[in-house]
Protein backbone atom coordinates (compact mmCIF):
# COMPACT_ATOMS: atom_id res chain seq x y z
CA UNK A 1 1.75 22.45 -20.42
CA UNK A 2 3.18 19.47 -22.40
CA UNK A 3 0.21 17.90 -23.65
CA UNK A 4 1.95 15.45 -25.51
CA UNK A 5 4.18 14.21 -22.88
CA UNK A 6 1.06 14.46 -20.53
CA UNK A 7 -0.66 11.89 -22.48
CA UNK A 8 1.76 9.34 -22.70
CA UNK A 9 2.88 9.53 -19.23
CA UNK A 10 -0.89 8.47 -18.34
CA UNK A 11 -0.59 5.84 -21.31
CA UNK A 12 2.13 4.40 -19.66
CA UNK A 13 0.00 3.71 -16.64
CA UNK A 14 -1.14 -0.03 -16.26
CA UNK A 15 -4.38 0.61 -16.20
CA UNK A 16 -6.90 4.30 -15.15
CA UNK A 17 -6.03 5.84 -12.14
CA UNK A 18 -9.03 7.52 -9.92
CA UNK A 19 -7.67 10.84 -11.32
CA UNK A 20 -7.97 10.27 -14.62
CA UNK A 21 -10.44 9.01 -17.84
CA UNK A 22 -9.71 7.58 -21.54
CA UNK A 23 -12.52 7.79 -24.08
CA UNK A 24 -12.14 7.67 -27.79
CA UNK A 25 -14.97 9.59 -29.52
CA UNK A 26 -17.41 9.33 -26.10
CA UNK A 27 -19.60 12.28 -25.37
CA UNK A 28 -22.52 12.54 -23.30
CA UNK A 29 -22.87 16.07 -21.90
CA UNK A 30 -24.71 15.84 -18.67
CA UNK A 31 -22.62 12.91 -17.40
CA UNK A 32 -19.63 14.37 -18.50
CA UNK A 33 -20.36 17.26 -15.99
CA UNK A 34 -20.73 14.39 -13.39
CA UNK A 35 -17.55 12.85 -14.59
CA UNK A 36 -15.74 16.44 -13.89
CA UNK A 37 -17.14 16.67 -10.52
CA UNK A 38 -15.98 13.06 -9.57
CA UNK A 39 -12.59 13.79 -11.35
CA UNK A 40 -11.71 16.85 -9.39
CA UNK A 41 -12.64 15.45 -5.74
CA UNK A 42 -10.46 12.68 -6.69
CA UNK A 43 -7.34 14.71 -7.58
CA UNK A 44 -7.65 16.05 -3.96
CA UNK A 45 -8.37 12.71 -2.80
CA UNK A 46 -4.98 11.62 -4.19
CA UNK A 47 -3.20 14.58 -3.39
CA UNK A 48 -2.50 16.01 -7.20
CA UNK A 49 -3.59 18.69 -8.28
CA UNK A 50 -5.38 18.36 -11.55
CA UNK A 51 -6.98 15.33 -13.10
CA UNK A 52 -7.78 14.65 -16.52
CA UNK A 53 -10.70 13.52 -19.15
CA UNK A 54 -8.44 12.32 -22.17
CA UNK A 55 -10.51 11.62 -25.74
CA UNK A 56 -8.09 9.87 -28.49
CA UNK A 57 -7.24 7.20 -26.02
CA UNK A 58 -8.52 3.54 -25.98
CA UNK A 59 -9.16 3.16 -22.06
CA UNK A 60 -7.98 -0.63 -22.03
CA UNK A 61 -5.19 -0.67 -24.32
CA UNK A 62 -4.14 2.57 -23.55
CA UNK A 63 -3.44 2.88 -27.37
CA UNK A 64 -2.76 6.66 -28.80
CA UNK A 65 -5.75 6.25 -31.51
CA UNK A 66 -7.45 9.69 -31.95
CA UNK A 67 -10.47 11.15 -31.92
CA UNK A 68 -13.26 13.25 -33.90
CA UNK A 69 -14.42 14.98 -30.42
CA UNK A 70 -15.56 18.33 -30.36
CA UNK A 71 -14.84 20.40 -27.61
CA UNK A 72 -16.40 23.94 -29.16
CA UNK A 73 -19.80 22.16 -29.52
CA UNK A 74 -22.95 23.62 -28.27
CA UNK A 75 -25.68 21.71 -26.29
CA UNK A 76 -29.15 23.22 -25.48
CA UNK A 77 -28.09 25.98 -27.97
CA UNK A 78 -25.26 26.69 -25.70
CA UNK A 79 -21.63 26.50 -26.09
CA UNK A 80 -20.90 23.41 -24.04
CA UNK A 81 -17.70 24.81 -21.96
CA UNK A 82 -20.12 27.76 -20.72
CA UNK A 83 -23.45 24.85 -20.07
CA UNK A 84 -20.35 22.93 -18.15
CA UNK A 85 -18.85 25.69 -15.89
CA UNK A 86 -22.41 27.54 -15.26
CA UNK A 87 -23.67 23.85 -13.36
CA UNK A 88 -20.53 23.47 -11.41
CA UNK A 89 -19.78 24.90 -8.49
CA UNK A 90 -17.72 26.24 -6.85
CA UNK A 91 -16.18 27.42 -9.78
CA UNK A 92 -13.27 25.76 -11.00
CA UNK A 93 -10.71 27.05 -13.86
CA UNK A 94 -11.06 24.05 -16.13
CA UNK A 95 -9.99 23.94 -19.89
CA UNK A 96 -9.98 22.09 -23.10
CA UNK A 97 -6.46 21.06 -24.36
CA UNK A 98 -5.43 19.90 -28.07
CA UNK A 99 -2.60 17.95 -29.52
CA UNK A 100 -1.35 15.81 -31.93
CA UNK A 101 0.36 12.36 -31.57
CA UNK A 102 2.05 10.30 -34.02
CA UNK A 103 -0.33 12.04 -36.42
CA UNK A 104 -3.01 11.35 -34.09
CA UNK A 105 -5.61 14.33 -32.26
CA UNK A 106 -6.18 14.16 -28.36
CA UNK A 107 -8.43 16.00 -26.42
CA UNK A 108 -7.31 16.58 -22.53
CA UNK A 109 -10.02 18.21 -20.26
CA UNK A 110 -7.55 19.49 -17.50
CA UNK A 111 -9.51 19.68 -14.11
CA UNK A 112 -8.10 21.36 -11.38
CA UNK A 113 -8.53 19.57 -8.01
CA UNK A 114 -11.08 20.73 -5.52
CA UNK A 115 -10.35 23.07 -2.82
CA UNK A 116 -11.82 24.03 0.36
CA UNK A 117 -15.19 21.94 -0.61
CA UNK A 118 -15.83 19.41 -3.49
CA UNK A 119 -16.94 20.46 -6.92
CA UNK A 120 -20.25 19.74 -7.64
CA UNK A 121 -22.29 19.80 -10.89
CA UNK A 122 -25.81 20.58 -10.72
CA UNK A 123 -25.79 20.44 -6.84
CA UNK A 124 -24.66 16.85 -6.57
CA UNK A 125 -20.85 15.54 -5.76
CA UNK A 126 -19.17 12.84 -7.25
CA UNK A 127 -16.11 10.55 -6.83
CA UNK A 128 -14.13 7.93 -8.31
CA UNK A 129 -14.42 4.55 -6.96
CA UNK A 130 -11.62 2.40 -8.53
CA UNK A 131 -12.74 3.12 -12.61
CA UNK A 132 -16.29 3.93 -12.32
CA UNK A 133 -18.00 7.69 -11.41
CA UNK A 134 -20.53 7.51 -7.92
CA UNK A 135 -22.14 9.97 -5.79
CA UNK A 136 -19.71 10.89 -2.87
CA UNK A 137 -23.18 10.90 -0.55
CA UNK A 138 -22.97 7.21 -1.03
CA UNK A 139 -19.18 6.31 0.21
CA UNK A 140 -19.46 8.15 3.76
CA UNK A 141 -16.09 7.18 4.50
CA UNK A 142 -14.80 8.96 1.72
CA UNK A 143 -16.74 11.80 2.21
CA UNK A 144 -15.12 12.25 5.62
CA UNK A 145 -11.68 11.96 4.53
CA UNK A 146 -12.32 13.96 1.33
CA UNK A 147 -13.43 16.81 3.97
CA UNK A 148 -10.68 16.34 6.54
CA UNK A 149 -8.18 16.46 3.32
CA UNK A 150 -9.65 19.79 1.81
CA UNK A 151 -9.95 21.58 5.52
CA UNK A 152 -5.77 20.89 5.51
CA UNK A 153 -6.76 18.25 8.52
CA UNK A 154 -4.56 15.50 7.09
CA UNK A 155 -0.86 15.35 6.75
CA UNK A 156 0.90 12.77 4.14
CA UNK A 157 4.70 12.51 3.46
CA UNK A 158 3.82 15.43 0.98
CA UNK A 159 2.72 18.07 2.97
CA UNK A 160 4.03 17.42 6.34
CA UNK A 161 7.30 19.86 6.67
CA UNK A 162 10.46 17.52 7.22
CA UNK A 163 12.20 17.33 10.79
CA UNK A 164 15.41 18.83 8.85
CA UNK A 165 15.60 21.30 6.60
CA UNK A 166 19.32 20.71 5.65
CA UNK A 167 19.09 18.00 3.32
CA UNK A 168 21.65 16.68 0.78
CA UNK A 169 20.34 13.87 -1.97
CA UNK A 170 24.03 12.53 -3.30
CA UNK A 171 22.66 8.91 -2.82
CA UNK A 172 19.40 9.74 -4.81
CA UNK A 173 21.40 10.68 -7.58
CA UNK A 174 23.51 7.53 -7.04
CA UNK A 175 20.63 5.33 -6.85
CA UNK A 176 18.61 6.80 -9.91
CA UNK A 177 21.73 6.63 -11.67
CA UNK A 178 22.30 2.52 -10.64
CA UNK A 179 19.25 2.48 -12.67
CA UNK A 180 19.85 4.39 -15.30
CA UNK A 181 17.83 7.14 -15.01
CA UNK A 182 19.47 10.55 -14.91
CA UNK A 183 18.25 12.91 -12.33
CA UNK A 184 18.19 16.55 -12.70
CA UNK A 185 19.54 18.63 -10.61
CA UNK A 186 17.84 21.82 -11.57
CA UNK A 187 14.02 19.98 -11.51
CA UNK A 188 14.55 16.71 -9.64
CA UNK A 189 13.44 18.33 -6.43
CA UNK A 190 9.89 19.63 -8.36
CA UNK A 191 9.57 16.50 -10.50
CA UNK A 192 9.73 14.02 -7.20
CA UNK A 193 7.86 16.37 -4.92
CA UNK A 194 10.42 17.16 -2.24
CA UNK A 195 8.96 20.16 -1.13
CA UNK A 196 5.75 21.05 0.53
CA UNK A 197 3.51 24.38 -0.76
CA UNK A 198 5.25 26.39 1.76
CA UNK A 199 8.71 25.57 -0.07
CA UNK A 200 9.93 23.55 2.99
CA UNK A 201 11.23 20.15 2.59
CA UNK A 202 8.45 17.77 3.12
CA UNK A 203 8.87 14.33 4.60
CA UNK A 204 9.35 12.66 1.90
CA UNK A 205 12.45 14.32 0.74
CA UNK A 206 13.75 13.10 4.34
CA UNK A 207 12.99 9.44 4.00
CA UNK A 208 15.25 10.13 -0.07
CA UNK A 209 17.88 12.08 1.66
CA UNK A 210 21.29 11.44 2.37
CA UNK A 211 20.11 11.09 6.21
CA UNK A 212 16.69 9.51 6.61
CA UNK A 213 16.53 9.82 10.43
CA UNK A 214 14.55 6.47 10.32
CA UNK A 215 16.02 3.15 10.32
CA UNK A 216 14.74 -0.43 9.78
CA UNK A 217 15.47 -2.68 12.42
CA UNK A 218 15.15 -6.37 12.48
CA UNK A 219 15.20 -7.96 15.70
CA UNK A 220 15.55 -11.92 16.54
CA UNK A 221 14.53 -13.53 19.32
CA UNK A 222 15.02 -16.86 20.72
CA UNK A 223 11.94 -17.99 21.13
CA UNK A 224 8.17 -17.44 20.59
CA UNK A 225 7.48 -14.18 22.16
CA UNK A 226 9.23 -10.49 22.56
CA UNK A 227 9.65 -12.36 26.68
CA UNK A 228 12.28 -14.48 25.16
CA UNK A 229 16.26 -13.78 24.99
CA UNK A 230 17.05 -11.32 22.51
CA UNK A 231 19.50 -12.53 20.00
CA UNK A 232 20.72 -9.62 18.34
CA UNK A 233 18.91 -6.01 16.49
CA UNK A 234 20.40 -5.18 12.97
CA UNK A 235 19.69 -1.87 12.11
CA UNK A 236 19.67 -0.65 8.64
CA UNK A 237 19.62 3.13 7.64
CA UNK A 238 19.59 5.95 8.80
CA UNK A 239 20.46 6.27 5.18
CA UNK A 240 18.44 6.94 1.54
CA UNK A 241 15.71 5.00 2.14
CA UNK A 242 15.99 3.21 -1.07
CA UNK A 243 19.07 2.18 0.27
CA UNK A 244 17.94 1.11 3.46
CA UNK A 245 15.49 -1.17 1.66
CA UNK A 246 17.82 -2.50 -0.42
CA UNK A 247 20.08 -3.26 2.58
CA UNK A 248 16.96 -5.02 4.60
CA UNK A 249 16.06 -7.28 1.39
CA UNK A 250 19.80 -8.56 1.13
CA UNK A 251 19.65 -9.29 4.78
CA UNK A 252 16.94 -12.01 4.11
CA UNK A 253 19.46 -13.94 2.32
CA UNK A 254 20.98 -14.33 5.67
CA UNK A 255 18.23 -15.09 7.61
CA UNK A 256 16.45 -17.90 4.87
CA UNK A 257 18.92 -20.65 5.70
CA UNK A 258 19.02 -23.50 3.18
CA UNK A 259 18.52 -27.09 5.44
CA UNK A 260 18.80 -30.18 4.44
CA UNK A 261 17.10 -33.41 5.73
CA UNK A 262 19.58 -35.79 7.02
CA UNK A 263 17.33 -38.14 8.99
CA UNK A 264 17.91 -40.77 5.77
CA UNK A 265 20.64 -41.10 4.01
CA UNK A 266 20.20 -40.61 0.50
CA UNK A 267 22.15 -39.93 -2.41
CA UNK A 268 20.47 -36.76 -3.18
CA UNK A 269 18.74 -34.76 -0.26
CA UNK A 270 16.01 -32.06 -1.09
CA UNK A 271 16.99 -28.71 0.38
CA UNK A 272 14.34 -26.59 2.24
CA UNK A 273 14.50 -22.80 2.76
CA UNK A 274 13.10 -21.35 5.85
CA UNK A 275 10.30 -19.48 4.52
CA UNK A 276 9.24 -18.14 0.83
CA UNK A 277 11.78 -15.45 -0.22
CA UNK A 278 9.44 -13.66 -2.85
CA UNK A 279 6.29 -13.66 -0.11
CA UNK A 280 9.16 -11.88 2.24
CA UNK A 281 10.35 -9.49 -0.45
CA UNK A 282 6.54 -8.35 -1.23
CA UNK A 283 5.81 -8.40 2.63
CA UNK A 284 9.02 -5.91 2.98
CA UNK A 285 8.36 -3.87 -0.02
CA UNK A 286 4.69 -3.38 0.90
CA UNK A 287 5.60 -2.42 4.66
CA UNK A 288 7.81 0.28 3.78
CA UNK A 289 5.77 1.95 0.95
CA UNK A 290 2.96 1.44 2.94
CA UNK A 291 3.75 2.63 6.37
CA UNK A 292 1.94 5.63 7.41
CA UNK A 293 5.53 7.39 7.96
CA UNK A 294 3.87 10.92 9.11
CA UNK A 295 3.27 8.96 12.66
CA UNK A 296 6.82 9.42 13.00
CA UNK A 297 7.65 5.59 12.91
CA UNK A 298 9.40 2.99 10.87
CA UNK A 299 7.95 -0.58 9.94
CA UNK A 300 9.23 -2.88 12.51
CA UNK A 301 10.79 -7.01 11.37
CA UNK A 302 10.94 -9.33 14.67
CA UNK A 303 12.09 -13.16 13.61
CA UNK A 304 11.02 -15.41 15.98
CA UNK A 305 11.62 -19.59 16.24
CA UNK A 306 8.88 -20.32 14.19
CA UNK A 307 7.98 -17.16 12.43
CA UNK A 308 9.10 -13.57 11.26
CA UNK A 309 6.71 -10.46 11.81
CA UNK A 310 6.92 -7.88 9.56
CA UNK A 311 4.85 -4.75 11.18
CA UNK A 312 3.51 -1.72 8.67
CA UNK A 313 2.35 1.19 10.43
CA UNK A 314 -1.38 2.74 9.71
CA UNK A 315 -4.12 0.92 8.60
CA UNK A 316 -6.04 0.18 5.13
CA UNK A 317 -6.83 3.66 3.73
CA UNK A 318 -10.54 4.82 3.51
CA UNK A 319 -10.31 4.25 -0.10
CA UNK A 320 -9.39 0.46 0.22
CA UNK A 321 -11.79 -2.23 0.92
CA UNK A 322 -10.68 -5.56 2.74
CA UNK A 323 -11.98 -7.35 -0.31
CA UNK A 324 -9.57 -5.12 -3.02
CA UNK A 325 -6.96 -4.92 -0.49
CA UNK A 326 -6.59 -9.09 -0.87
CA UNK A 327 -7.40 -9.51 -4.41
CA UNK A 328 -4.52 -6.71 -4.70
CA UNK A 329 -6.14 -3.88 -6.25
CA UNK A 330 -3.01 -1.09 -4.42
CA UNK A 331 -4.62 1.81 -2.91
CA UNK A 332 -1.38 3.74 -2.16
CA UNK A 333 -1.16 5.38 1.32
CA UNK A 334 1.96 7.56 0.17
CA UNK A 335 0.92 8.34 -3.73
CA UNK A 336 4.36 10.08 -4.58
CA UNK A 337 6.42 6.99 -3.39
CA UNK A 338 4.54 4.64 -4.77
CA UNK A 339 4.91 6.52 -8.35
CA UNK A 340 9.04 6.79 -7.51
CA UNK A 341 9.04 2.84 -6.47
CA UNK A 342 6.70 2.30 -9.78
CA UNK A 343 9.68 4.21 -11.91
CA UNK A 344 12.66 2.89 -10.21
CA UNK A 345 11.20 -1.02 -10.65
CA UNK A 346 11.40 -1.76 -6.90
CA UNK A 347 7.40 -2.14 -7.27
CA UNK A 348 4.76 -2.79 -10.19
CA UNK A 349 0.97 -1.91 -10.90
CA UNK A 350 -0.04 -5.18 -11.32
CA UNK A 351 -0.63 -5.34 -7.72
CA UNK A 352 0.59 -8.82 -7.10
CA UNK A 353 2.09 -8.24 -3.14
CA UNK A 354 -0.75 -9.33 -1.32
CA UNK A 355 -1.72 -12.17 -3.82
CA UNK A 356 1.83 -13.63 -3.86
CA UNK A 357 1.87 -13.95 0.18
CA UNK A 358 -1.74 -14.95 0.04
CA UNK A 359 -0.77 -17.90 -2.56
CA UNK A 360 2.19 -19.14 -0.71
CA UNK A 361 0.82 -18.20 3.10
CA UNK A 362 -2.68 -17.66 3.35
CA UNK A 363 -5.17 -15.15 3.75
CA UNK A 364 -4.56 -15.28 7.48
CA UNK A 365 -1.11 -14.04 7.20
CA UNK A 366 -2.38 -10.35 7.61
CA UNK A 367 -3.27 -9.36 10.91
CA UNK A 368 -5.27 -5.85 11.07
CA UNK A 369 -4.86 -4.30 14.48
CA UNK A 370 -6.14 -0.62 15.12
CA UNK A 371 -3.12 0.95 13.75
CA UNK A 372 -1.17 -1.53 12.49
CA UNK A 373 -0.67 -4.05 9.90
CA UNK A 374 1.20 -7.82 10.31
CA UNK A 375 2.42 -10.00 7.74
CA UNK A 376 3.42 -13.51 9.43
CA UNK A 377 5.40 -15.52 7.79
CA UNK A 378 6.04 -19.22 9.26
CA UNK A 379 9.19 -20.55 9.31
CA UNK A 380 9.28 -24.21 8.02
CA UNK A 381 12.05 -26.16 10.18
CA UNK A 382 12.77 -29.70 9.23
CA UNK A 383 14.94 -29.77 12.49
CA UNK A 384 14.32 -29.40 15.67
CA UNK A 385 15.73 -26.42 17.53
CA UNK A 386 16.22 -26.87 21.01
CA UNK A 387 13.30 -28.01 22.57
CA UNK A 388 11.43 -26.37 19.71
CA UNK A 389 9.72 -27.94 16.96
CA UNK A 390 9.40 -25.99 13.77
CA UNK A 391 6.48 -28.24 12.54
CA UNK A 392 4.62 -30.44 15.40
CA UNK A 393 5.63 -34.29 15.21
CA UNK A 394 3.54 -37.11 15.46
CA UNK A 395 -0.33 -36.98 14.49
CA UNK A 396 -0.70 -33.52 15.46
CA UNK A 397 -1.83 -31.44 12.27
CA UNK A 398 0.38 -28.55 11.32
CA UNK A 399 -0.30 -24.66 12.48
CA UNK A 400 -1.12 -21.86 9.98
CA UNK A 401 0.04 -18.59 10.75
CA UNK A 402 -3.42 -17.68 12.35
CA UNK A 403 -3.19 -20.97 14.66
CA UNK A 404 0.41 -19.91 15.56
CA UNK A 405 -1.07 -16.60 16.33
CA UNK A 406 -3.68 -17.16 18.63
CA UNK A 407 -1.06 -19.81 20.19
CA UNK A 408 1.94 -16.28 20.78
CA UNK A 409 -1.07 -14.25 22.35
CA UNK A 410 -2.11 -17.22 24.44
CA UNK A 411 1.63 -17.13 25.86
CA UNK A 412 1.58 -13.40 26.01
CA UNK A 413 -1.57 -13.69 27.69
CA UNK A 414 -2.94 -16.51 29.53
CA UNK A 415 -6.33 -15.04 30.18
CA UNK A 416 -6.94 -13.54 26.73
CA UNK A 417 -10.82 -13.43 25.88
CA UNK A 418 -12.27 -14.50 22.64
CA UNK A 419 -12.94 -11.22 22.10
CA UNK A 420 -9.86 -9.74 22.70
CA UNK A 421 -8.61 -12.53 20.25
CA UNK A 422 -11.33 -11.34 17.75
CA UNK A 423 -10.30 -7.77 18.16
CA UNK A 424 -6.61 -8.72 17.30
CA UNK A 425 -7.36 -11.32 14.65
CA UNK A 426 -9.58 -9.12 12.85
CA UNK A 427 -11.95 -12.11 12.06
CA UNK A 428 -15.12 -12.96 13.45
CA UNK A 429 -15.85 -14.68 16.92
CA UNK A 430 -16.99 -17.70 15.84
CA UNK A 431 -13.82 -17.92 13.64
CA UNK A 432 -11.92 -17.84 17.17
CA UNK A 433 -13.93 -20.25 18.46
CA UNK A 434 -13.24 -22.61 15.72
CA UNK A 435 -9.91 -21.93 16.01
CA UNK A 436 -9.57 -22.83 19.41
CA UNK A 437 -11.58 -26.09 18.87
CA UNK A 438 -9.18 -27.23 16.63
CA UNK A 439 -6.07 -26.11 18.91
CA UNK A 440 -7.77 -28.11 21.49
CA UNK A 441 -8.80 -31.06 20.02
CA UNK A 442 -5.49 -31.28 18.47
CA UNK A 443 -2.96 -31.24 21.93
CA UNK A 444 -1.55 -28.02 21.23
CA UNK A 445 -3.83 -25.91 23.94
CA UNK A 446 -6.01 -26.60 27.31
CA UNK A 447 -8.35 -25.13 29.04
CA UNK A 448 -7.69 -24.43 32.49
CA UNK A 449 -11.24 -23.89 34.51
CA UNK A 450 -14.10 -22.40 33.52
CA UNK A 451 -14.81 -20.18 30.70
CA UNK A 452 -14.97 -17.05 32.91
CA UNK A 453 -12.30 -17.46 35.51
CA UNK A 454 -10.04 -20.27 33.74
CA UNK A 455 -6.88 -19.43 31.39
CA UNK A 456 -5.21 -21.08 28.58
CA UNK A 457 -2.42 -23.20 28.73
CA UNK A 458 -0.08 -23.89 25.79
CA UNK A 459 0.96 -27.71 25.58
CA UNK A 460 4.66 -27.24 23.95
């Protein structure tokens, strides 16, 4: 093992991953143990399979700066490495690692990842939670999926054997190479992950091959539900799915037309785009490194009159909270294409995605159905369209994408329940209910009959 070149690809992180520690000159043996414990379940938890406790290493600047650390020490009158592997269990092969950088000495604990059950020191199991070590007892959610991963009982884009076996990557090359970054052909298949521990080409080598056997389609409808005519479907891939990607983000160009207000004439008139195109890029970016892809199906983009969907498959994984998901603190649902996106600058750790379309659109943007996430993004027309309105006229108060939400499902649906709108909103009842006050008292919806038997009729 490369220590050297182990250490500085962690450096190079933005900031700790769950699998991994800095400390300069820190030791405190029992916690330590604790830390080892947490460290391991967490390389299964993430799908690698070791993590590391790094000593030379500021943790925030990630600066090489050395360390005096002792890893022969005794404690108790015992040689620490036996104290540490007699208290955890099941055994794991862990070992202390030296080098030297830029004149420098680091210290790498390498910790293999749990297997079968997680590693426990003195009886009790830990886990990372974002930077900080916790008993696994306490995150029950984790706990369950940290099982369900060990027992095999979870397939990512890692493990799960690809459809086809007969793969060709000339377009990964081609791609890496637009980047400049030279693949190698000899390791490029072990250094990306392309196959599975059976040898077979996983899933993820499919979505980078030549042939991804999924393609992004964008289809636009007339009007303000799936009911309405059907303009046209554009389907991008079945290519590299890098490509593909590419391909989809170019196409936004044609969609965000540039309008112009004519109503007065002025010398100089301001010039509108249809929606945001950074919120859009983030949206598409997110949906496709974020789609649970071992459900065997693509992210799906409908553009509507007054909005564009952009649909990610799966749901927020059990490490994510709804809180970190919209401050943007990326909890990766496919770990080794996030890492490839991360090198090939398509994404970044700082985790600004959800942020940026939050800034621009609005927490209620995001929709979280049962397996599904749904960007909306409005579409700001300064013209109308038809008989549609992009923005309503007159003393009506504009819709946010929520509003315009509740407004589709009420054409979808006539007799839709506030708590079918609460299931589907993923906000609380009385957040419907205020909601639909406002829609009310503002002409856009009316109530038909009573509560129980009525329906909802939209007033466009």
């Amino acid at each position: 093992m490369n220590i050297e070149k182990l250490v500085l690809d962690l450096c190079a992180y933005g900031d700790e991953q769950e699998w991994f520690e800095f400390k300069e000159n820190w030791f405190q043996p029992e916690v330590l143990g604790e830390y080892v414990s947490a460290l391991s379940n967490a390389a299964a938890f993430h799908y690698k399979a070791q993590a590391y406790f790094v000593w030379g290493v500021n943790d925030e600047t990630h600066e090489v700066v050395g360390t005096t650390f002792n890893q022969y020490g005794d404690y108790n009158k015992e040689p620490y490495q036996n104290f540490l592997a007699r208290n955890l269990s099941p055994s794991i092969n862990f070992s202390f690692e030296e080098a030297v950088i830029d004149d420098k000495r680091v210290v790498v604990l390498v910790i293999p990842a749990a297997e079968e059950i997680p590693t426990a020191f003195k009886e009790k199991r830990y886990i990372r939670i974002g930077s900080s070590k916790a008993n696994l007892k306490d995150y029950p959610k984790r706990e369950i999926q940290l099982f369900k991963i060990l027992d095999g009982r979870v397939e990512t884009i890692e493990t799960l054997a690809a459809k086809y076996q007969e793969l060709t990557f000339s377009k990964l090359f081609g791609y890496y190479g637009s980047k400049g970054i030279v693949l190698n052909e000899k390791t490029f298949e072990k250094n990306l992950g392309l196959r599975n521990k059976n040898g077979e080409y996983n899933l993820l080598a499919q979505l980078l091959s030549d042939n991804s056997h999924f393609p992004l389609r964008v289809s636009i409808f007339e009007g303000k539900t799936k009911g309405s005519n059907l303009f046209s479907v554009r389907e991008f891939g079945n290519n590299c799915l890098l490509y593909t990607l590419d391909e989809v983000l170019r196409y936004a160009d044609v969609l965000n037309l540039i309008q112009t207000d004519e109503s007065e004439r002025v010398v100089e008139r301001p010039e509108t785009p249809l929606f945001d195109n950074k919120a859009f890029r983030e949206a598409i970016i997110n949906a496709v490194l974020h789609n649970l892809w071992v459900s065997g199906n693509e992210p799906m983009i409908s553009v509507f009159s007054d909005r564009i969907e952009i649909l990610s498959r799966g749901t927020l994984p059990p490490a994510q909270t709804m809180e970190g998901f919209f401050l943007g603190e990326s909890v990766p649902v496919n770990e080794k294409l996030s890492e490839i996106f991360l090198q090939l600058h398509i994404s970044e750790k700082s985790g600004r995605g959800v942020p940026k379309i939050i800034e621009t659109y609005g927490k209620e943007a995001f929709t979280f159905r049962e397996n599904s996430i749904v960007v909306t993004i409005p579409l700001h027309r300064i013209k109308k369209v038809g008989n549609k309105v992009g923005n309503k006229v007159g003393n009506k108060k504009g819709l946010n994408a929520r509003r315009q939400r509740i407004i589709t499902e009420m054409r979808d649906n006539p007799n839709i329940t506030t708590s079918e709108l609460h299931q589907i909103l993923g906000i609380s009842e009385t957040a419907v209910e205020n909601n639909l006050t406002f829609l009310k008292e503002n002409g856009y919806v009316e109530r038909v009959g009573s509560k129980k038997t009525g329906y909802w009729k939209v007033l466009e």
